[in-house]
Protein backbone atom coordinates (compact mmCIF):
# COMPACT_ATOMS: atom_id res chain seq x y z
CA UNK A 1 0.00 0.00 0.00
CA UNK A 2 1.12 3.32 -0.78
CA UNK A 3 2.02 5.86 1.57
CA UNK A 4 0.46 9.53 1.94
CA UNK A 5 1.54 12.44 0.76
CA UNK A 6 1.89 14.02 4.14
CA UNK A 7 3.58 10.74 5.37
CA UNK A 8 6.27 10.61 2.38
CA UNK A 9 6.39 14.63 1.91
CA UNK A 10 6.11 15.77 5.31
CA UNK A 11 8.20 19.04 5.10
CA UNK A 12 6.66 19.78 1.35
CA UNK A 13 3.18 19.54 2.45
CA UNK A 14 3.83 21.76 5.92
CA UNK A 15 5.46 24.60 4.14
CA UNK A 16 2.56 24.50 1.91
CA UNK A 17 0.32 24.59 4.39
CA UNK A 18 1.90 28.04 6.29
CA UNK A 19 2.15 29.50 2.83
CA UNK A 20 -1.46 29.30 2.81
CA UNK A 21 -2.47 30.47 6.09
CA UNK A 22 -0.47 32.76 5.70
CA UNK A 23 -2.26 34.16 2.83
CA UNK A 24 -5.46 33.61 4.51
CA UNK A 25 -4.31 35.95 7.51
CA UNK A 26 -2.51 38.24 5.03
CA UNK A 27 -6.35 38.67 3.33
CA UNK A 28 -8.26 39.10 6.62
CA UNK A 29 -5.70 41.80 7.91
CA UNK A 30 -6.31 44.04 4.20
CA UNK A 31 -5.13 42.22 1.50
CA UNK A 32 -1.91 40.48 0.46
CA UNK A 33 -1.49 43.59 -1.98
CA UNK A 34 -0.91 46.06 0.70
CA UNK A 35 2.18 46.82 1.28
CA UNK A 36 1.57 47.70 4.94
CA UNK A 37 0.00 44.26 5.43
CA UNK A 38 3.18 42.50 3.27
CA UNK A 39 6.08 44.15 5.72
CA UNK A 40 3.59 43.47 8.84
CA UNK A 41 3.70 39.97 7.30
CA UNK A 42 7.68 39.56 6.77
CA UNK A 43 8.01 40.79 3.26
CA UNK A 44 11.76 41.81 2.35
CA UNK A 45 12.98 45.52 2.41
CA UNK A 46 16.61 46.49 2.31
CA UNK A 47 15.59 49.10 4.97
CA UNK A 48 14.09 46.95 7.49
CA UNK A 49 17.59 44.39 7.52
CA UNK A 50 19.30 47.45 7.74
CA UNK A 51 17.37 47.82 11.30
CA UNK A 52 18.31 44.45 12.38
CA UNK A 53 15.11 42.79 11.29
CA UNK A 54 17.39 39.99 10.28
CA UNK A 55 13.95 37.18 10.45
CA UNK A 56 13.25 39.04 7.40
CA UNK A 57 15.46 36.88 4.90
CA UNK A 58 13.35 33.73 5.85
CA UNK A 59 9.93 34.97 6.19
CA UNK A 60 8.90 36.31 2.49
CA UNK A 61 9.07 32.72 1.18
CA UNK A 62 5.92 32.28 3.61
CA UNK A 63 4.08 35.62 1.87
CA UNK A 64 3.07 36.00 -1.51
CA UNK A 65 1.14 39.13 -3.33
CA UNK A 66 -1.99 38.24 -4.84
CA UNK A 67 -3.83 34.40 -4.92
CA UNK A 68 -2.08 33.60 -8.63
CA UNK A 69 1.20 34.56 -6.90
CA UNK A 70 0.66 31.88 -4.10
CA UNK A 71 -1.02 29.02 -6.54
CA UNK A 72 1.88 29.07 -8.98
CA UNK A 73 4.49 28.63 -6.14
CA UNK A 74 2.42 26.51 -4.20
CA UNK A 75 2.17 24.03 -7.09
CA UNK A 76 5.70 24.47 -8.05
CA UNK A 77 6.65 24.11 -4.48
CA UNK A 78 4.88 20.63 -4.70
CA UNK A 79 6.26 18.71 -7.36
CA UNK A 80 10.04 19.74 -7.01
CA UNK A 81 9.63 19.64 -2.79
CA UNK A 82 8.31 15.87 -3.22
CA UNK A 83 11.57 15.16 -5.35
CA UNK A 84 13.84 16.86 -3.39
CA UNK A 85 12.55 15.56 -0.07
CA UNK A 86 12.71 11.66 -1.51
CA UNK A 87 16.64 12.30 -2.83
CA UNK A 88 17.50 14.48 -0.15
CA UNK A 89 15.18 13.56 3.03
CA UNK A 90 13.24 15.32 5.42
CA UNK A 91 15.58 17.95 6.97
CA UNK A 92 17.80 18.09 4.10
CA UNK A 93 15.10 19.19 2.35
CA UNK A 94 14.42 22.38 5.02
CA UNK A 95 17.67 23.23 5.30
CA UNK A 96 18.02 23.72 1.01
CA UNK A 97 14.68 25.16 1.03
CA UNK A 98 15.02 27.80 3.76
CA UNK A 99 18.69 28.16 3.36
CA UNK A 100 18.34 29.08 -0.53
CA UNK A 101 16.01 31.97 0.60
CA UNK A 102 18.33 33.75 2.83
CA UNK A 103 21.14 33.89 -0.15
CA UNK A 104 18.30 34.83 -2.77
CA UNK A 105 16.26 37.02 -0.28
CA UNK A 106 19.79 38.61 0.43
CA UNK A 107 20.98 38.91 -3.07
CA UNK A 108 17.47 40.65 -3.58
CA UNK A 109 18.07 43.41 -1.03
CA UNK A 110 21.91 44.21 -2.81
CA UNK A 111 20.11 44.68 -5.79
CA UNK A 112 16.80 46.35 -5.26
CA UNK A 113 17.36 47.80 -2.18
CA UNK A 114 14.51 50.06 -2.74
CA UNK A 115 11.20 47.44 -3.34
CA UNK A 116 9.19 44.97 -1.34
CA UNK A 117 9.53 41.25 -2.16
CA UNK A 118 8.25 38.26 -1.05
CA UNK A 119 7.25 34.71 -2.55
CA UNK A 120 8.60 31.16 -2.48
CA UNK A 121 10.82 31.48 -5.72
CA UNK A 122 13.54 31.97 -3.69
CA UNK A 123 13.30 28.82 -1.98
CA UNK A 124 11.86 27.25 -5.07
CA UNK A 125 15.09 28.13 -7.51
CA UNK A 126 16.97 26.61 -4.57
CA UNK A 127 15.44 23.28 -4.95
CA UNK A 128 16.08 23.19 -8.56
CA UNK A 129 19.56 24.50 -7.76
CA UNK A 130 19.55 21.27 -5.55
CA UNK A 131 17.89 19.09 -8.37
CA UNK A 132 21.01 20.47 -11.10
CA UNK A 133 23.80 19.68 -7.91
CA UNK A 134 22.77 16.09 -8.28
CA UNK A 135 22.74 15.45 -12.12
CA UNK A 136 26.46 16.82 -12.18
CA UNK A 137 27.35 14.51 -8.99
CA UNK A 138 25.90 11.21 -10.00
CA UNK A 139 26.44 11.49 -13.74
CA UNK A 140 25.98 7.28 -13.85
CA UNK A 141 22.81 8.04 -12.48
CA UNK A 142 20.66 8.63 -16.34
CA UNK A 143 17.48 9.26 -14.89
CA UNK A 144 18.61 12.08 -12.81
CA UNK A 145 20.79 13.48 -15.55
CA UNK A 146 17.68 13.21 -17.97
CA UNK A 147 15.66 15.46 -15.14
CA UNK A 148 18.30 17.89 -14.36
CA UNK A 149 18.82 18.66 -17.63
CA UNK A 150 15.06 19.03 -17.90
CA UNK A 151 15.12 21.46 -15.05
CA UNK A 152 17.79 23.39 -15.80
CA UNK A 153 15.81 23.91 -19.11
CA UNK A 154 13.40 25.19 -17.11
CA UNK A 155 15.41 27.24 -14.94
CA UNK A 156 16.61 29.16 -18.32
CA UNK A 157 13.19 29.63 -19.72
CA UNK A 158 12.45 31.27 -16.18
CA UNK A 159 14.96 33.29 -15.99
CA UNK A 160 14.82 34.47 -19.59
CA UNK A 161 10.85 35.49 -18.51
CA UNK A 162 12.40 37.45 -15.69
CA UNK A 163 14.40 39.80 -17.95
CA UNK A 164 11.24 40.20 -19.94
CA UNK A 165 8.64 40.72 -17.52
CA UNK A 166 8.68 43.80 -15.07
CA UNK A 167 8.26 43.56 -11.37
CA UNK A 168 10.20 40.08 -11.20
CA UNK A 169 12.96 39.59 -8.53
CA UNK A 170 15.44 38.33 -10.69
CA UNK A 171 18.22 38.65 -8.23
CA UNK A 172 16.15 36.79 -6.09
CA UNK A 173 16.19 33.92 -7.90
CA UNK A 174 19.18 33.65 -9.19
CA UNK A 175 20.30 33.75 -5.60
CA UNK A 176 18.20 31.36 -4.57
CA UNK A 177 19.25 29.06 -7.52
CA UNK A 178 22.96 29.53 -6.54
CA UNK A 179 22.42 28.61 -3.23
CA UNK A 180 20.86 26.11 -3.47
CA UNK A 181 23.24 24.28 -5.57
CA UNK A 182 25.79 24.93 -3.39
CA UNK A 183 23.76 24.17 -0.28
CA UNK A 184 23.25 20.45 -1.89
CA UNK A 185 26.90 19.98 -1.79
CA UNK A 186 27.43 21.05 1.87
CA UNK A 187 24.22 18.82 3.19
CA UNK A 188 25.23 15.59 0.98
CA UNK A 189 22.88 13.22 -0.55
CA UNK A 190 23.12 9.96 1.76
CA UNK A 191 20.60 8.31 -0.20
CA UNK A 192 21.98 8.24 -3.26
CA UNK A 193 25.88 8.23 -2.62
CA UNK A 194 28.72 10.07 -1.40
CA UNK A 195 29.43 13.72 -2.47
CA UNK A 196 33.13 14.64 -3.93
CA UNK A 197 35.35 15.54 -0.85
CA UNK A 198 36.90 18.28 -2.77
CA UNK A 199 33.25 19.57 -4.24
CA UNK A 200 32.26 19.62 -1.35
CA UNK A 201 34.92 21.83 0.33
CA UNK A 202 34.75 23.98 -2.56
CA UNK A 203 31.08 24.62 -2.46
CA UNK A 204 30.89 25.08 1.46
CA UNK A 205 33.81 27.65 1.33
CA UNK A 206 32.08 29.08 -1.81
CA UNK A 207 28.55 29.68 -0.15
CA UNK A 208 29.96 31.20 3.14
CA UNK A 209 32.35 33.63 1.27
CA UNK A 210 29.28 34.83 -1.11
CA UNK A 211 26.88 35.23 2.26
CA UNK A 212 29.31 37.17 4.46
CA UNK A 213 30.19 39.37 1.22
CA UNK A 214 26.00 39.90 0.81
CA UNK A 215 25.57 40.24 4.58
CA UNK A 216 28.29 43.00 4.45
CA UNK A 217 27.16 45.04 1.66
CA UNK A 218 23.29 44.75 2.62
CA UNK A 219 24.01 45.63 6.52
């Protein structure tokens, strides 16, 4: 018998779930348009980091700006999440997903220091970051070569829609993309085999170099 969803995709389905309430509270308190509601919220603003409201790197990939806004990410969010969380497992999974959205949410506020973001992209670009860290690691590994590829694809396309289409926080994800590739590295994949020493090294000393160098210049 096959298990649930919730029982195989515990974190996926959970940080679904807060994205949603979220929105639901976001809507009751004036609309998840307002940008008074949004910061009240946790959006990101280069200002409020600046006055130590540090939380503020995780919390916008709980809000999003309008109901299309939260359905796209929230489906998105469900198909990679369940991959990553099966390669990856549970915690892995967290730490890739959250972690990815402090280097994109931070590489948002060095480049638009001025606006208000928030969504799951950041997060989301980090788990396809995650998926692209694997296909170049276990290269005897065809399916996941065939589905990285596929990804990274998609990745492209994305970010070539970003460059097209105003109001997208393109920093933002390519932050979160970057991290997330290099977060995969520095948590391993146990399940499916040993990560490179040396990659490994390389992408640890990589991802704390480019957040202290953010951290710095945002602060």
């Amino acid at each position: 018998m096959r298990n649930s969803v919730w029982k195989d995709n515990p974190v996926t389905v959970t940080l679904i779930a807060i994205q949603v309430i979220i929105y639901l509270l976001m809507t009751l308190a004036g609309g998840s348009t307002n940008p008074a509601v949004l910061l009240r919220f946790g959006a990101l603003q280069s200002a409020a980091l600046q006055a130590d409201e540090w939380w503020r790197l995780i919390t916008p990939v709980f809000v999003h700006i309008g109901f299309a806004h939260l359905l796209i990410n929230s489906i998105t969010l469900y198909f990679i999440g369940m991959y990553i969380e099966q390669l990856f497992g549970h915690w892995r999974l967290l730490v890739i997903y959250l972690g990815s959205a402090v280097v994109g949410n931070l590489m948002s506020a060095y480049w638009l220091p001025a606006g208000i973001s928030a969504g799951a992209s950041t997060g989301i670009f980090g788990l396809f970051g995650a998926f692209i860290m694997l296909g170049a690691s276990f290269r005897e590994n065809q399916a996941l070569r065939m589905l990285s590829r596929q990804f990274l694809i998609l990745v492209v396309l994305n970010i070539v829609t970003d460059l097209m289409v105003p109001g997208i926080d393109l920093a933002g994800h390519l932050g979160g993309f970057i991290g997330g590739f290099l977060l995969a590295y520095l948590v391993g994949a146990p399940r499916l085999g040993r990560v490179n020493v040396i990659e490994r090294t390389l992408a640890t000393l990589v991802l704390v170099a480019g957040i202290l160098v953010l951290f710095i210049k945002v602060s």
